[in-house]
Protein backbone atom coordinates (compact mmCIF):
# COMPACT_ATOMS: atom_id res chain seq x y z
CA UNK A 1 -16.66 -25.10 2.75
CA UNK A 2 -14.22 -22.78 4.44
CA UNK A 3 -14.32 -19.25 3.13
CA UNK A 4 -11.41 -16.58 1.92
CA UNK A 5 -11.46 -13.89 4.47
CA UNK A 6 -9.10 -10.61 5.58
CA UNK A 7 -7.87 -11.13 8.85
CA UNK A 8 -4.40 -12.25 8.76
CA UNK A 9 -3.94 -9.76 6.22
CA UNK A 10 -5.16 -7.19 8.68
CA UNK A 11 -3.70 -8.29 11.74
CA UNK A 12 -0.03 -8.00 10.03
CA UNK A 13 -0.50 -4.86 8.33
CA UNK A 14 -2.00 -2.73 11.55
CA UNK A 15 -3.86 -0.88 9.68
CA UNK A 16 -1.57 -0.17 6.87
CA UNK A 17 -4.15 -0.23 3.84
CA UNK A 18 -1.41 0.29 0.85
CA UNK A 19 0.62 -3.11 2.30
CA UNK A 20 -2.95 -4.73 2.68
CA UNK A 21 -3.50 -4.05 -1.11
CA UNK A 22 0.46 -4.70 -2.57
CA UNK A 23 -0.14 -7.96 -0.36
CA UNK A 24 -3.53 -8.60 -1.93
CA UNK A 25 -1.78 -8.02 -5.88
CA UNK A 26 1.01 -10.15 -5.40
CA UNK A 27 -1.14 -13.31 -4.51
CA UNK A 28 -3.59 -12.66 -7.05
CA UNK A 29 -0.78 -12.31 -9.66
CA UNK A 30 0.88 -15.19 -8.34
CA UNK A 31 -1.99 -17.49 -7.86
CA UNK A 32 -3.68 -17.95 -11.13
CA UNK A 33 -0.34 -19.06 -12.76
CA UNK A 34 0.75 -21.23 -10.05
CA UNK A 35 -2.57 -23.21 -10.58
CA UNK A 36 -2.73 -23.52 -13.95
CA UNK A 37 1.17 -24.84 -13.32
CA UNK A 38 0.08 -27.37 -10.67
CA UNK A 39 -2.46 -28.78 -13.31
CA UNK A 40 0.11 -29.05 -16.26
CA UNK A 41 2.48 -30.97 -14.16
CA UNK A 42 0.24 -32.71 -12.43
CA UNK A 43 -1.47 -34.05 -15.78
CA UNK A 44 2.29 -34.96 -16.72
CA UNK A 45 2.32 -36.94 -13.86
CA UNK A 46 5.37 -34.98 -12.76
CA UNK A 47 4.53 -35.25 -9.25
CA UNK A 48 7.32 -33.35 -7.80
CA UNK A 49 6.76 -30.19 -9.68
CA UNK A 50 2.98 -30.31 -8.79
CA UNK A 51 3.64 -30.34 -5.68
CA UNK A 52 6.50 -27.73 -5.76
CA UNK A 53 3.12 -25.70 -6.95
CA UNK A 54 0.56 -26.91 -4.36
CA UNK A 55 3.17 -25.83 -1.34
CA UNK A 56 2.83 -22.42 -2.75
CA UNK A 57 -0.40 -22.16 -3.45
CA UNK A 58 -1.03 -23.52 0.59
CA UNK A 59 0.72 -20.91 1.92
CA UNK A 60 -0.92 -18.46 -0.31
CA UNK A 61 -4.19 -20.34 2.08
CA UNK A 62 -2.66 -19.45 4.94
CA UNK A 63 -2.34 -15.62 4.37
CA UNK A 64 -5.75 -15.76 3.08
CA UNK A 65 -7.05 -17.21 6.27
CA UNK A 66 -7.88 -20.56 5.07
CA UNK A 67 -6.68 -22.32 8.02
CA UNK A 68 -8.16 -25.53 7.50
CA UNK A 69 -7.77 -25.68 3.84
CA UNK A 70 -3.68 -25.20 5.08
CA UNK A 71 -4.02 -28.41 7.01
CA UNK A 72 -5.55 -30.20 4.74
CA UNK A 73 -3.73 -29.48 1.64
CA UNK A 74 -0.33 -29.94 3.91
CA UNK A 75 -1.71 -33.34 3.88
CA UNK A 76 -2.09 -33.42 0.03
CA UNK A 77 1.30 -32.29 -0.45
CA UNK A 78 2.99 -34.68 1.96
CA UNK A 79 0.96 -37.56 -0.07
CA UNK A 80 1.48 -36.52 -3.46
CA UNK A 81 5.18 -37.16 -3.91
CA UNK A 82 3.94 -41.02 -2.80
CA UNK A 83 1.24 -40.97 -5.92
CA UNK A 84 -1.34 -41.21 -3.35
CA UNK A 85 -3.97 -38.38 -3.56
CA UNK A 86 -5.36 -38.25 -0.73
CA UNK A 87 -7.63 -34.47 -0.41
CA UNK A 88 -6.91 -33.40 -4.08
CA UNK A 89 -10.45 -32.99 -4.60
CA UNK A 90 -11.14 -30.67 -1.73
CA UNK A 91 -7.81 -28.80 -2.71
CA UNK A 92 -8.96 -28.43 -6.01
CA UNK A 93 -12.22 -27.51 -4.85
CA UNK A 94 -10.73 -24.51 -2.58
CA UNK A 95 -8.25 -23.17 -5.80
CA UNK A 96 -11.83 -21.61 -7.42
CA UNK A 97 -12.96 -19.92 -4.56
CA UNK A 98 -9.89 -18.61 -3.43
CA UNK A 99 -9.52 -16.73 -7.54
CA UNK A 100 -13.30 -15.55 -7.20
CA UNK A 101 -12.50 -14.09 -3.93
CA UNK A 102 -9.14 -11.86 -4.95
CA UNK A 103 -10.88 -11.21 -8.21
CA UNK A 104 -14.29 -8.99 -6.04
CA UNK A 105 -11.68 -7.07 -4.22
């Protein structure tokens, strides 16, 4: 399983350690509530919000350097306003490890 890591975080802050860390607050603010919200709609079956919630949360990927995770839950989020499912379990897989990472820095 792909792994959170720094380096686009790095690379567009050159060094600037106080934008690394207001950068690094925002998503962790951000992210715990926008999963809990993909659940809840996504139980209601309210597939548009849910996925409203998993763009979000991919881009949120993306910044965190979880470049195939991005793919594949770009995939998810094309499929899910179909019903179809197709990768929810590895994007739901990827949601735990991504909260475990912000919360050790």
């Amino acid at each position: 399983m792909e792994q959170p890591n720094l380096s686009y975080i790095k690379k567009i802050s050159k060094g600037e350690i106080e934008f690394e860390q207001t950068l690094l607050e925002i998503i962790n603010e951000e992210l715990s509530g926008e999963i809990d919200n993909y659940y809840k709609f996504l139980q209601e079956n309210n597939f548009e919000k849910a996925k409203f919630y998993i763009h979000r949360i991919k881009h949120k990927m993306s910044i965190l350097g979880l470049e195939k995770s991005y793919e594949i839950t770009n995939v998810f989020e094309k499929s899910i306003k179909k019903g179809d499912f197709k990768n929810k379990e590895y994007f739901e897989s990827i949601l735990p490890i991504m909260l475990k990472f912000l919360q050790k820095l």
